[in-house]
C-alpha atoms as a PDB file:
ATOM      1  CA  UNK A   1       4.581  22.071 -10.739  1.00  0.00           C
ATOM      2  CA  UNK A   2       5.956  20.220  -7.735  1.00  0.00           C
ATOM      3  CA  UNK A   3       8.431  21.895  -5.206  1.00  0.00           C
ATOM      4  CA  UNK A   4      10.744  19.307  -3.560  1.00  0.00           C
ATOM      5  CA  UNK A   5      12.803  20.204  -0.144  1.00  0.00           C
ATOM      6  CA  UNK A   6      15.171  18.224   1.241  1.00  0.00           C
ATOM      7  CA  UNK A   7      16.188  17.714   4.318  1.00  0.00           C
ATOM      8  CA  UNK A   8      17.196  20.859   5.839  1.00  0.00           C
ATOM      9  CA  UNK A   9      15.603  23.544   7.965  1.00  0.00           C
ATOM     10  CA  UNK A  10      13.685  24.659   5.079  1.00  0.00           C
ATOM     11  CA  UNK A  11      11.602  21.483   5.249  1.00  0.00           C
ATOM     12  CA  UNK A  12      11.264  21.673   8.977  1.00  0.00           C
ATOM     13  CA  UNK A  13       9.831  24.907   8.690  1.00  0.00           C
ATOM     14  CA  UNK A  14       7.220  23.954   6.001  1.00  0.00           C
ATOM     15  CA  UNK A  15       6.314  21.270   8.239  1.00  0.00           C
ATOM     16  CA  UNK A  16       6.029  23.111  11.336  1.00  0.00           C
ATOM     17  CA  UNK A  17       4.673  26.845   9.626  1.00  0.00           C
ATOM     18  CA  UNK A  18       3.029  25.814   6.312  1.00  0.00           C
ATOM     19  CA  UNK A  19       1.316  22.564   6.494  1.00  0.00           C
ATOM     20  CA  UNK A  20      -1.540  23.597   4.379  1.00  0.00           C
ATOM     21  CA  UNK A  21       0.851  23.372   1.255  1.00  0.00           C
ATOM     22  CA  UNK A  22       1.891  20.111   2.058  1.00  0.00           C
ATOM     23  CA  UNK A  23       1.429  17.865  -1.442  1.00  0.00           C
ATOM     24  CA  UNK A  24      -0.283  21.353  -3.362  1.00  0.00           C
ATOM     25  CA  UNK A  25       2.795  22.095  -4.422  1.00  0.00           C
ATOM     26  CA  UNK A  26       5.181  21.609  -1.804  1.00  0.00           C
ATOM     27  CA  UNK A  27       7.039  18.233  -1.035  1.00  0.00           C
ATOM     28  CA  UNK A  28       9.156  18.903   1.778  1.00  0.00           C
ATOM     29  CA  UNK A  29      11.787  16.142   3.157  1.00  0.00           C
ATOM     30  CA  UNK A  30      10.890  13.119   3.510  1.00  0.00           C
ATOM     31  CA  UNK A  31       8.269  13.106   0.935  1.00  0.00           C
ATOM     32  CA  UNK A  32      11.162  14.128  -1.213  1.00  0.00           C
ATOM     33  CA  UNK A  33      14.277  12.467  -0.916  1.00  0.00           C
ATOM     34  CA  UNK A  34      17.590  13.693  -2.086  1.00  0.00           C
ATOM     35  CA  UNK A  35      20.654  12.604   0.017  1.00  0.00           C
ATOM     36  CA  UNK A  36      23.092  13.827  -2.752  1.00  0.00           C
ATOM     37  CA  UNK A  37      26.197  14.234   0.204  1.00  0.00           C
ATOM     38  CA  UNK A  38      25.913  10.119   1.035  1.00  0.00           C
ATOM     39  CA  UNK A  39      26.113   9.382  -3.010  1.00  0.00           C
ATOM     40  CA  UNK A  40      29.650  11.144  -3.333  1.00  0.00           C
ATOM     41  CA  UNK A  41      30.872   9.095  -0.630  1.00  0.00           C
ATOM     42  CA  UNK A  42      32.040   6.356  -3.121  1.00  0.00           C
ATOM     43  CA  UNK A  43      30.960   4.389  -5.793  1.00  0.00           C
ATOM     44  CA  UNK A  44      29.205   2.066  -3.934  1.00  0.00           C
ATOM     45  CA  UNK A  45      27.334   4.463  -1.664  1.00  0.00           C
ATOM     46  CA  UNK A  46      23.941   4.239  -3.889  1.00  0.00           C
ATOM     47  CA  UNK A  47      23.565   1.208  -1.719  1.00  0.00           C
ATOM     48  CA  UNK A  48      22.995   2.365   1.477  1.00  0.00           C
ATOM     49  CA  UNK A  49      21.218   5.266  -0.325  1.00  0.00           C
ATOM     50  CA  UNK A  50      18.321   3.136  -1.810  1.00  0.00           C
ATOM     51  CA  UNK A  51      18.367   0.653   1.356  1.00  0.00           C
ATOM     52  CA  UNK A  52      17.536   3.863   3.413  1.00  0.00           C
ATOM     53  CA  UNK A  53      14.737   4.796   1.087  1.00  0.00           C
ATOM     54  CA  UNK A  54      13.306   1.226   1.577  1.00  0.00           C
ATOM     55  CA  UNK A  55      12.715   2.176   4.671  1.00  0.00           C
ATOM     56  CA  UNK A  56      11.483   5.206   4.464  1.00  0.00           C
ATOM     57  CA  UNK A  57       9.464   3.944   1.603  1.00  0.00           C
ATOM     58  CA  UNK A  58       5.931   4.396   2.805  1.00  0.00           C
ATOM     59  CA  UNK A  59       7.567   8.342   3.533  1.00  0.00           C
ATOM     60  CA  UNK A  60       9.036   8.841   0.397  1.00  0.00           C
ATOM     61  CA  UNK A  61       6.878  10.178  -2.314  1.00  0.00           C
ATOM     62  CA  UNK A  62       9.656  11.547  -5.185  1.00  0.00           C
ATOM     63  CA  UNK A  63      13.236  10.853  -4.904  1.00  0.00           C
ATOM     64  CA  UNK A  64      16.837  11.221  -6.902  1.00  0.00           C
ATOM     65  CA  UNK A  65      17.723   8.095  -8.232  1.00  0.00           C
ATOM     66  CA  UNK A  66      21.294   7.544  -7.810  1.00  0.00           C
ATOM     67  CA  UNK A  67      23.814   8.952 -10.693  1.00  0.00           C
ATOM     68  CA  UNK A  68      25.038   6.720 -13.132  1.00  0.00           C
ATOM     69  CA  UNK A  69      23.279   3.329 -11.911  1.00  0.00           C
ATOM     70  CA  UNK A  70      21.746   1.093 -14.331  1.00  0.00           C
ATOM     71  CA  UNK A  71      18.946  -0.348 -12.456  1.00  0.00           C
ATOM     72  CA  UNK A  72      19.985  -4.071 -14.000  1.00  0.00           C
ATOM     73  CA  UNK A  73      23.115  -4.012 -12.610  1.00  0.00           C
ATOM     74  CA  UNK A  74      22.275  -2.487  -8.888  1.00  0.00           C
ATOM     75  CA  UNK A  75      22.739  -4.669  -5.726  1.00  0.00           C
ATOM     76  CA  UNK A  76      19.773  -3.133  -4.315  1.00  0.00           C
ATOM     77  CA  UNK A  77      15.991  -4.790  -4.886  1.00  0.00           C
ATOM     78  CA  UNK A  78      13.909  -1.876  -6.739  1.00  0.00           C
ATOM     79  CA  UNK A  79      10.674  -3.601  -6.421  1.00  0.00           C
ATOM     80  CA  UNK A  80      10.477  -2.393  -2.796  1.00  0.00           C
ATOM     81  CA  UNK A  81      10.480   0.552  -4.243  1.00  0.00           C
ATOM     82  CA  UNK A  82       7.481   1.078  -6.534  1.00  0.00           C
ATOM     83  CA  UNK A  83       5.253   3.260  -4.556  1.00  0.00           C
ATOM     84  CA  UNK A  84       8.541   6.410  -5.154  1.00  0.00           C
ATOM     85  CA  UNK A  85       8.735   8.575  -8.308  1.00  0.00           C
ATOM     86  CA  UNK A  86      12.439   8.514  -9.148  1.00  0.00           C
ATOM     87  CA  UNK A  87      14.057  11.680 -10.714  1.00  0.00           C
ATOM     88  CA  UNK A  88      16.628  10.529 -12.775  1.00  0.00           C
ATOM     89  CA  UNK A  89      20.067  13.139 -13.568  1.00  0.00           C
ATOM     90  CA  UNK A  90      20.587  13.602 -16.701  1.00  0.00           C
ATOM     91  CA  UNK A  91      24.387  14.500 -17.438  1.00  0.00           C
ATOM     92  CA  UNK A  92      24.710  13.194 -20.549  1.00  0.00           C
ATOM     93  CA  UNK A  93      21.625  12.518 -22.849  1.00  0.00           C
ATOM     94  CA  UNK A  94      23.363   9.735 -24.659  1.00  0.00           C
ATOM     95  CA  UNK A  95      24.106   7.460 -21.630  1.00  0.00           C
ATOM     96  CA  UNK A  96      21.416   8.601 -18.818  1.00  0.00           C
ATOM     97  CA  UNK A  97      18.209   8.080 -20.877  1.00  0.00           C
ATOM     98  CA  UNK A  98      19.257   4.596 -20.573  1.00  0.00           C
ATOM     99  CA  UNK A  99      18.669   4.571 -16.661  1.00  0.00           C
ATOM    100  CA  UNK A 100      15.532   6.246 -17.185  1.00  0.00           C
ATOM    101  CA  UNK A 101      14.048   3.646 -20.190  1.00  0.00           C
ATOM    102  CA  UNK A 102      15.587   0.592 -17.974  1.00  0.00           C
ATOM    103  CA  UNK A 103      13.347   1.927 -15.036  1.00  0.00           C
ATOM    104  CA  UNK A 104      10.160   3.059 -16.838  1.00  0.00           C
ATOM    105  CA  UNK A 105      10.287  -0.888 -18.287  1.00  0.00           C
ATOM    106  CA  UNK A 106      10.240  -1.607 -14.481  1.00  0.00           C
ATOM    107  CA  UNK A 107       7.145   0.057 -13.916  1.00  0.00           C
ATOM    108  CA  UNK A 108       8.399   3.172 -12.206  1.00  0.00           C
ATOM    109  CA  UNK A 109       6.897   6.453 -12.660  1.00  0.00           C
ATOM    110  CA  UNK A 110       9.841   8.948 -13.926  1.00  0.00           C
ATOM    111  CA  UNK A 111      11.326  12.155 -14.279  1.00  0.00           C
ATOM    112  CA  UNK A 112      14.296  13.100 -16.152  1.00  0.00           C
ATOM    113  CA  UNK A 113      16.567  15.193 -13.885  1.00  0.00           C
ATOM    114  CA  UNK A 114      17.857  18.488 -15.070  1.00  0.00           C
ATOM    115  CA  UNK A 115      20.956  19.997 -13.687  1.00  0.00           C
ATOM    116  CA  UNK A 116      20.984  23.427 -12.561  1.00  0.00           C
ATOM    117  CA  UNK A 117      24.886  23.880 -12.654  1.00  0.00           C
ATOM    118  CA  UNK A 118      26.104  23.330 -16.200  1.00  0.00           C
ATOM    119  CA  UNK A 119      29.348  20.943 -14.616  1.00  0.00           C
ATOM    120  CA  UNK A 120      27.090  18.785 -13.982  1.00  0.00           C
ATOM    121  CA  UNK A 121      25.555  18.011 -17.910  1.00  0.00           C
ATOM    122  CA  UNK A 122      26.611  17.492 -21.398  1.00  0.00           C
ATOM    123  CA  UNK A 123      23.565  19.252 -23.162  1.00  0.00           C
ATOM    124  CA  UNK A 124      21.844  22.572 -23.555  1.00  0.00           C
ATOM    125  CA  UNK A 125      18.550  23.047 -21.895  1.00  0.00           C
ATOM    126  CA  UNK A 126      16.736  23.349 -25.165  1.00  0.00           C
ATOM    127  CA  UNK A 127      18.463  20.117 -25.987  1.00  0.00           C
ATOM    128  CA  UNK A 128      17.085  18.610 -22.896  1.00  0.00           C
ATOM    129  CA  UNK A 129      13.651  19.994 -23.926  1.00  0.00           C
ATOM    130  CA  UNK A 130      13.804  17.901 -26.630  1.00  0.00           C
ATOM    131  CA  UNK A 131      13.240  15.211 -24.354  1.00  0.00           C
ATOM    132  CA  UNK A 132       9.965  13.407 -24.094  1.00  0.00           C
ATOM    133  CA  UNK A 133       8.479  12.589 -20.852  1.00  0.00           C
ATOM    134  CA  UNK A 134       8.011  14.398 -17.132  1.00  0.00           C
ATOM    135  CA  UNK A 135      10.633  16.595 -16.485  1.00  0.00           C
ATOM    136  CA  UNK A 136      12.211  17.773 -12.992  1.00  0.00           C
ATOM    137  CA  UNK A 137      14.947  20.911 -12.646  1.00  0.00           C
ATOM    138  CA  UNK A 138      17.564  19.996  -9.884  1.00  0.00           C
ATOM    139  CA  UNK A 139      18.916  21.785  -7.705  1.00  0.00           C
ATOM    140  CA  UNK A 140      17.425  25.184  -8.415  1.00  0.00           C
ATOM    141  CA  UNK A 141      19.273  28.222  -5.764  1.00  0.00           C
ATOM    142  CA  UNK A 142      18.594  30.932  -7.858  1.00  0.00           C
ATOM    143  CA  UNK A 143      15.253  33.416  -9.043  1.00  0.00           C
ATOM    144  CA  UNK A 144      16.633  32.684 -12.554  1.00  0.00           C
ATOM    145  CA  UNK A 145      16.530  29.338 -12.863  1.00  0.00           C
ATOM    146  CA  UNK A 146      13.193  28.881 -10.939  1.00  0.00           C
ATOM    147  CA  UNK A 147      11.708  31.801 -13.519  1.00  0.00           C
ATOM    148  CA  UNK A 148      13.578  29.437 -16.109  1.00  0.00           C
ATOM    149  CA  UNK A 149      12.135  26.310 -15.035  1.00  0.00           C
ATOM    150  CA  UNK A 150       8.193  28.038 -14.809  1.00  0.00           C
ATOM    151  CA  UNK A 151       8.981  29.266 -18.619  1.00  0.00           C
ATOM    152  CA  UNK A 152       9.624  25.966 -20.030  1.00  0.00           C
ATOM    153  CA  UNK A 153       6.591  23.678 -17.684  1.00  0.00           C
ATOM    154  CA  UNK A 154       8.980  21.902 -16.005  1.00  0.00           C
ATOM    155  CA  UNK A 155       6.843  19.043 -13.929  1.00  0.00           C
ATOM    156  CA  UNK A 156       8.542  19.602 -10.810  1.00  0.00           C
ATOM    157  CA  UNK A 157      11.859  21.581  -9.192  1.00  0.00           C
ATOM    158  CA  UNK A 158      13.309  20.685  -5.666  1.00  0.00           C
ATOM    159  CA  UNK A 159      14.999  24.256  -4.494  1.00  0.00           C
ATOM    160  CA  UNK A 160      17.695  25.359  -2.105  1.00  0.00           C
ATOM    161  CA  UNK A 161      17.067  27.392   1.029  1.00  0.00           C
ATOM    162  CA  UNK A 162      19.445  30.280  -1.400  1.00  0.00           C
ATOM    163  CA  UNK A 163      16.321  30.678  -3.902  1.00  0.00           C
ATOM    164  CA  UNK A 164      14.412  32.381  -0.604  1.00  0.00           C
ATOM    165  CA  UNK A 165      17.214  35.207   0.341  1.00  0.00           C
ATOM    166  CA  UNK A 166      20.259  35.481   2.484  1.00  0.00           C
ATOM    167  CA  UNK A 167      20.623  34.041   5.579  1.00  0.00           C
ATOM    168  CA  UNK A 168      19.258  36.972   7.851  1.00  0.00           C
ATOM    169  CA  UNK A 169      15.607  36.624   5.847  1.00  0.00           C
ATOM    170  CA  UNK A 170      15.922  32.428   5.932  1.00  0.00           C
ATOM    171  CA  UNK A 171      16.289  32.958   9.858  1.00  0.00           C
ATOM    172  CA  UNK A 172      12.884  35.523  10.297  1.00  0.00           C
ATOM    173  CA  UNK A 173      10.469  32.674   9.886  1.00  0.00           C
ATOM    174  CA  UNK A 174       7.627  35.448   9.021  1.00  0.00           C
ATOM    175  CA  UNK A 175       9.973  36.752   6.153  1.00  0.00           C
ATOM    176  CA  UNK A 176      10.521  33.237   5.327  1.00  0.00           C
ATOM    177  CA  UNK A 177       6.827  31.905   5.024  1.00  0.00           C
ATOM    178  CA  UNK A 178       6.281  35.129   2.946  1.00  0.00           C
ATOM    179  CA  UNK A 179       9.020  34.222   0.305  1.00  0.00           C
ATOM    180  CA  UNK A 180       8.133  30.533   0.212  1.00  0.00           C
ATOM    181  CA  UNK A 181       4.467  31.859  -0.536  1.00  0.00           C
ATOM    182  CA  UNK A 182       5.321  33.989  -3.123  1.00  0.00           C
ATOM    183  CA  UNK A 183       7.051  31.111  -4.793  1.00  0.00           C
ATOM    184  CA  UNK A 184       3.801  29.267  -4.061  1.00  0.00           C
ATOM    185  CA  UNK A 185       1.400  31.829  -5.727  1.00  0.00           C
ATOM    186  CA  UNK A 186       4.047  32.070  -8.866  1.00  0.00           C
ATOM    187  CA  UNK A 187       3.611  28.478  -9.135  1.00  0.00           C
ATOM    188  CA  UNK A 188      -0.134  28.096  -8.930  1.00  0.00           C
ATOM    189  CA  UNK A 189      -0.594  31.589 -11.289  1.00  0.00           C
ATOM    190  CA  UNK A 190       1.462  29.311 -13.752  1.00  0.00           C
ATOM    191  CA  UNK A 191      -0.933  26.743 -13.545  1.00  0.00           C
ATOM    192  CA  UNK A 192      -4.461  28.736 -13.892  1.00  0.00           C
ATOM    193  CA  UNK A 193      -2.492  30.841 -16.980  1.00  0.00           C
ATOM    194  CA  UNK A 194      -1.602  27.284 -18.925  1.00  0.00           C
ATOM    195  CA  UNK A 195      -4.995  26.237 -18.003  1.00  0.00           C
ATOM    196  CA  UNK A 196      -6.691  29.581 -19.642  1.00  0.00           C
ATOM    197  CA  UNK A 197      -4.241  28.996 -22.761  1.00  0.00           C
ATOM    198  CA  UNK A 198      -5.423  24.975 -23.466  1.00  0.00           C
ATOM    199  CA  UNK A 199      -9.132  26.374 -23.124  1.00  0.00           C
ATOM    200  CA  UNK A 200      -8.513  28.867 -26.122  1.00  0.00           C
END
């Protein structure tokens, strides 16, 4: 399982303090990109949003694909952008799998985009289970849903700085590291137990 971080001080940190997880499992900002705040902006705003990750292409590893846009009828060249995994939100499983079949056609690697808060989607999660293909929980600021998303093998989550504790432990950066490793060691115990279970 992949961890995304976006840009915050969460992906400073692992930058700065935890290097040696870099890319096994953790994909801290900008090798994951999620700008969600410039995509509410207006309807339009998914422009500026994939222009910036054509620049920072050759940063970007995995990033959100912008809600709702059907890759035929964006103003934005994709093909600049085949080196980045796209995680696609799923809010409603009749209209979103669309984005994702339109963009697989294209040649892009993807994941289909869970969301965390239930506002946000039109499905169950065992509906979304259903679903054939990579999977990716969004948004995850809670123990729950990250014990939720090991359960069911998600491929990858991207987590808030809220999954690690209140703001006093977020701002001791030993207490920090610790809780970031302990997600780390939950992820990679995961792993080695799947692993064991195929071998049988």
């Amino acid at each position: 399982m992949i961890i995304g971080i976006g840009k915050s001080p969460l992906s400073y940190f692992v930058w700065k303090y935890m290097s040696e997880y870099i890319y096994n499992p953790l994909y801290p900002y900008p090798l994951f990109y999620d700008a969600k705040r410039d995509l509410l902006t207006s309807k339009l705003a998914y422009i500026d949003y994939l222009r910036r990750l054509q620049i920072k292409r050759n940063e970007v590893k995995i990033a959100v694909y912008p809600d709702y846009v059907l890759p035929h009828e964006s103003r934005v060249n994709l093909s600049l952008l085949k080196s980045i995994e796209f995680i696609v939100p799923i809010h409603s499983l009749e209209k979103d799998i669309t984005i994702v079949e339109e963009l697989q056609e294209m040649g892009f690697k993807v994941y289909y985009g869970y969301a965390s808060d239930k506002r946000y989607r039109s499905y169950t999660l065992s509906e979304f289970l259903s679903i054939k293909g990579r999977k990716w929980y969004l948004g995850i600021s809670t123990m729950r849903e990250f014990e939720e998303a090991l359960r069911y093998n998600f491929d990858g989550i991207d987590i808030t700085g809220y999954l690690l504790g209140n703001h006093k432990i977020r701002k001791d950066s030993e207490r920090l590291k610790r809780r970031v490793e302990e997600l780390i060691i939950k992820v990679k115990q995961k792993r080695i137990t799947d692993f064991i279970g195929k071998s049988y």
